[in-house]
Protein backbone atom coordinates (compact mmCIF):
# COMPACT_ATOMS: atom_id res chain seq x y z
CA UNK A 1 -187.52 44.36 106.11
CA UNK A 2 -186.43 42.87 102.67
CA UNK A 3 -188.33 43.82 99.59
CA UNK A 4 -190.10 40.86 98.77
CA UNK A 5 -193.11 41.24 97.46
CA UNK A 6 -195.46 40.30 100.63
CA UNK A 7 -199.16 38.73 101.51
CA UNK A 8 -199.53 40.07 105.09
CA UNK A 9 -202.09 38.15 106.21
CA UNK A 10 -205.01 39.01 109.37
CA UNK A 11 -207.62 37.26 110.94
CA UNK A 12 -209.81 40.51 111.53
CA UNK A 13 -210.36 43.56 109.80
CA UNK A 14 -208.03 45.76 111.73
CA UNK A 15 -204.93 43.02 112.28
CA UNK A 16 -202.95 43.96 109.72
CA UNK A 17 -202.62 48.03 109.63
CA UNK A 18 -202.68 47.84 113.99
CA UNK A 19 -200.34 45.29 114.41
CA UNK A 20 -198.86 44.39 110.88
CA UNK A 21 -198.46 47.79 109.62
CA UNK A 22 -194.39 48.78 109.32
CA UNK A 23 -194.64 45.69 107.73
CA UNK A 24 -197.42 46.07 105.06
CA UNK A 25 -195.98 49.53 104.15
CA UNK A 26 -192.38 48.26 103.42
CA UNK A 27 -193.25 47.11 99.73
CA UNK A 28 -195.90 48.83 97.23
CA UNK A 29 -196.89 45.73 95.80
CA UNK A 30 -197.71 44.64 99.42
CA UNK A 31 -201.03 42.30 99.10
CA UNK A 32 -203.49 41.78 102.54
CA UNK A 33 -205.60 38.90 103.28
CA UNK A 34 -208.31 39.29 105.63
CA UNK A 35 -209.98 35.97 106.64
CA UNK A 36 -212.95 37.06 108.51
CA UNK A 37 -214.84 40.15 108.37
CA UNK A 38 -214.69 40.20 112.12
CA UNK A 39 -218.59 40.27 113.19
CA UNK A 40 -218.48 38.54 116.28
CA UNK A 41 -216.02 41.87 117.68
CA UNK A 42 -217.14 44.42 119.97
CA UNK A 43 -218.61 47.88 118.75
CA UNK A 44 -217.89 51.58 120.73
CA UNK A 45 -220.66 52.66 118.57
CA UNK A 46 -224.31 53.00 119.38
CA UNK A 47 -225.31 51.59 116.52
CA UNK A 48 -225.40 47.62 117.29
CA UNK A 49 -225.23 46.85 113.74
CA UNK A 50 -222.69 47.88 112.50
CA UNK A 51 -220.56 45.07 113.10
CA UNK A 52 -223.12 42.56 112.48
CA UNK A 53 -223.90 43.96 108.72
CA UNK A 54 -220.03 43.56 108.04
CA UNK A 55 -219.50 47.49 107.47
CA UNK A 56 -216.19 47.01 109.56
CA UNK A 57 -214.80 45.49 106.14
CA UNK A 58 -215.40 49.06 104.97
CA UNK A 59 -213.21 50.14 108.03
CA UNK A 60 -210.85 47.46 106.94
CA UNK A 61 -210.41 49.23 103.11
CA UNK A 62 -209.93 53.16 104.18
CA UNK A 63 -207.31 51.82 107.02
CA UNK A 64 -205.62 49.78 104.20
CA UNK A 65 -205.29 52.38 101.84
CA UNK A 66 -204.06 54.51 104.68
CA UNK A 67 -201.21 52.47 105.05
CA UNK A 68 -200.49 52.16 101.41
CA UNK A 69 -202.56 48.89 100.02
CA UNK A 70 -205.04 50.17 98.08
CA UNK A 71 -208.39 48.16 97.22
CA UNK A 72 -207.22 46.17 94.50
CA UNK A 73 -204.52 44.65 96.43
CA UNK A 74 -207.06 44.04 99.31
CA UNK A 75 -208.27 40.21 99.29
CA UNK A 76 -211.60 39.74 102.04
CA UNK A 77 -212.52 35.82 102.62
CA UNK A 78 -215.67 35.29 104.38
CA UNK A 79 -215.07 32.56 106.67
CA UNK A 80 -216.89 32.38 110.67
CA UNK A 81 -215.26 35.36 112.98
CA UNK A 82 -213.95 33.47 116.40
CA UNK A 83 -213.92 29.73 114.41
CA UNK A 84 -211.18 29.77 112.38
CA UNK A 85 -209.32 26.94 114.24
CA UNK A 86 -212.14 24.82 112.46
CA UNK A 87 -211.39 26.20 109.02
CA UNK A 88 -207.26 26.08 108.65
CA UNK A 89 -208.00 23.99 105.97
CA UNK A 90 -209.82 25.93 103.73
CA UNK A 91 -207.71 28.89 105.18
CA UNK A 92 -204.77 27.36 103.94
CA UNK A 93 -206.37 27.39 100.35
CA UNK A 94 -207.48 30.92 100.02
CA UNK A 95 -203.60 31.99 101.35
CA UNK A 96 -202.70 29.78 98.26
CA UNK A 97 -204.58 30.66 95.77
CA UNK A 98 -204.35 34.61 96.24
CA UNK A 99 -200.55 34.23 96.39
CA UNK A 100 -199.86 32.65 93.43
CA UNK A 101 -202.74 34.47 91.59
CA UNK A 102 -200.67 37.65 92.76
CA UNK A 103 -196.78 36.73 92.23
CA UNK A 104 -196.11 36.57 96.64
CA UNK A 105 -192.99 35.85 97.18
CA UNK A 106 -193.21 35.85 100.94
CA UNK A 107 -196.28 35.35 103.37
CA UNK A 108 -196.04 37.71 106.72
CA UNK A 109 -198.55 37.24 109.81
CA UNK A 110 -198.64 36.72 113.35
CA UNK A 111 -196.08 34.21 115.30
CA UNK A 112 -197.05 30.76 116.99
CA UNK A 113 -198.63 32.31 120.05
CA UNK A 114 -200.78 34.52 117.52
CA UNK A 115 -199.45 37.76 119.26
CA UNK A 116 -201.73 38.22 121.87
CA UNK A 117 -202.95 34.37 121.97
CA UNK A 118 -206.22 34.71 120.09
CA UNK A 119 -207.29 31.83 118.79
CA UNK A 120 -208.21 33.34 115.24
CA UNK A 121 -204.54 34.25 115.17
CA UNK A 122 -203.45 31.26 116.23
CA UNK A 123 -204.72 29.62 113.43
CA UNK A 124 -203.96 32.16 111.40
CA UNK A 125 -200.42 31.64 112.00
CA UNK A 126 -200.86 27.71 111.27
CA UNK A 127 -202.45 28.30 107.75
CA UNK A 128 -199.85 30.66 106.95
CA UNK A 129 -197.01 28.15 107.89
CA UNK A 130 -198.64 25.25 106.25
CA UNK A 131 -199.49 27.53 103.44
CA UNK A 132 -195.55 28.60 102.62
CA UNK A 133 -194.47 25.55 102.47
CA UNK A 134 -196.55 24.25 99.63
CA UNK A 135 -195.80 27.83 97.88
CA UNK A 136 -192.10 27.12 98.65
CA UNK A 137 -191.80 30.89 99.98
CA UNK A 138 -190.49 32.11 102.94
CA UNK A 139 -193.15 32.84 106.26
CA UNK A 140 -192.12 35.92 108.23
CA UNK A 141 -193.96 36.07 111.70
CA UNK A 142 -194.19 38.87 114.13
CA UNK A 143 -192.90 38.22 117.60
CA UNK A 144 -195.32 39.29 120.62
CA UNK A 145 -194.34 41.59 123.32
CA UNK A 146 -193.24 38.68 125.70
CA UNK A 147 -190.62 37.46 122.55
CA UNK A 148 -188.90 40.19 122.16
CA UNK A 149 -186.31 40.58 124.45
CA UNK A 150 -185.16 37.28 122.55
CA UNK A 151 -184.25 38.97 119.50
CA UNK A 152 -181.19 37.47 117.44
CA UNK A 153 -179.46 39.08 114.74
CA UNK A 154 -181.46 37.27 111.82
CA UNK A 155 -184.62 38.98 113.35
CA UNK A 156 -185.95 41.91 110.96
CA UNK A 157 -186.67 45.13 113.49
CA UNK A 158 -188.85 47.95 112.19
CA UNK A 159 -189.23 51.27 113.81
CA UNK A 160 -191.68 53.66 112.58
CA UNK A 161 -193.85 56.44 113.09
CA UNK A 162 -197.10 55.68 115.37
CA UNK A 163 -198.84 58.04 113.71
CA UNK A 164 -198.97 56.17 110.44
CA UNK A 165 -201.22 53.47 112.32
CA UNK A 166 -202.65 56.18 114.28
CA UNK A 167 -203.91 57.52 110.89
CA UNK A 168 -205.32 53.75 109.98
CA UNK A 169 -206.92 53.82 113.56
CA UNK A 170 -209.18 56.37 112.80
CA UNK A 171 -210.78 54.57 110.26
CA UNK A 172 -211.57 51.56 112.42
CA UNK A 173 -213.96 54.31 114.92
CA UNK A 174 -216.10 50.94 115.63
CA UNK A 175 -213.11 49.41 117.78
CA UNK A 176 -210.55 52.70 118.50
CA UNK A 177 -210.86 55.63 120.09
CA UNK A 178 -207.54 56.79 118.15
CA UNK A 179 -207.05 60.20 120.24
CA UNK A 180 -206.36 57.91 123.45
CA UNK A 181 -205.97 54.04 122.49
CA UNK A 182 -201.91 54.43 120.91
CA UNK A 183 -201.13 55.71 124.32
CA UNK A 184 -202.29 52.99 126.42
CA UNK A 185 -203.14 49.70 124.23
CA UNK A 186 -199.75 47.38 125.18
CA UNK A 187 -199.45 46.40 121.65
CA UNK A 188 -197.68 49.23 121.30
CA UNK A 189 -193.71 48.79 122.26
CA UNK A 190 -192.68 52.54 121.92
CA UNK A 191 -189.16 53.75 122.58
CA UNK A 192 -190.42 56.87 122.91
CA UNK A 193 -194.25 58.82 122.29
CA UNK A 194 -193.73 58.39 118.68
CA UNK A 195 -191.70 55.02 117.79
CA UNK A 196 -192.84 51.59 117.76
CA UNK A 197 -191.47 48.19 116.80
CA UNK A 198 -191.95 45.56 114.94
CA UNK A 199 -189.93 42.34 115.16
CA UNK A 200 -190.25 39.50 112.85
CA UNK A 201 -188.53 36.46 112.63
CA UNK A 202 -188.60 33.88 109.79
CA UNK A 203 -189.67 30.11 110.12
């Protein structure tokens, strides 16, 4: 991964330390963008609230800092969990205006098929692109498990530790049960119990 200074950008609160975050921990001066606060996801907790009343934005800030962006390089936008297809937008203009407020030189989210084809990522991914080019900076996406065995040399690979989103999982206890979920969730693409990957190509 170069050492641009990044905006990785998520539709929900745990997008970008689960499946952005070799990524957002390449750069100190790493920025995150989360667009919703993700209330319409499910809850392994008792307490039906908790997602309503937004506390999985707190989640969102402890896995963050876990990862290394720490809350003043945390930027939360309220807009409708599940409906962001309606809003690109006004996505598009948040993206803007917190990276040129923050000196981005490169935006970094999901790819065309939004990873795992969620429509929030999706769009997402649309903002992002129609965001970099009026910014004029370059729009790294990450490829989704069905991608990568189409990796060319200009793709950026990152290996790292599990455990480092492992350690970000546990903070998101509404949607992981971090003692089993690394071992059997297929987002993660391990070469062995420890390693994942990350693949990202620019567009």
């Amino acid at each position: 991964m170069n050492n641009a200074k990044s905006l990785i950008i998520g539709a929900h609160p745990d997008d970008v330390e689960v499946l952005m975050g070799f990524a957002a921990a390449t750069n100190p001066q790493n920025h995150a963008l989360i667009a919703t606060r993700g209330e319409r996801g499910h809850s392994r907790l008792e307490d039906v609230e908790f997602v309503s009343a937004g506390l999985r934005i707190l989640e969102s800030q402890k896995g963050l800092e876990a990862i290394g962006i720490p809350p003043y390089r945390q930027h939360y936008r309220d807009f409708a969990d599940g409906y962001l297809m309606s809003q690109i937008g006004h996505l598009v203009t948040a993206i803007v205006e917190v990276a040129a407020a923050n000196g981005v030189e490169q935006l970094v989210t999901f790819g065309p098929r939004g990873f795992d084809g969620h429509r929030d990522h999706v769009a997402v991914f649309q903002a992002a692109r129609r965001a970099a080019k009026e910014l004029t900076i370059k729009l790294l996406v990450r490829l989704d498990a069905n991608q990568v065995d189409k990796i060319d040399k200009t793709d950026l690979i990152l290996t790292g530790d599990r455990q480092l989103k492992i350690k970000a999982m546990r903070h998101h206890l509404s949607q992981y049960d971090p003692e089993t979920d690394p071992a059997t969730w297929p987002n993660f693409e391990l070469y062995n119990r420890q390693l994942e990957r990350e693949v990202y190509k620019e567009v």
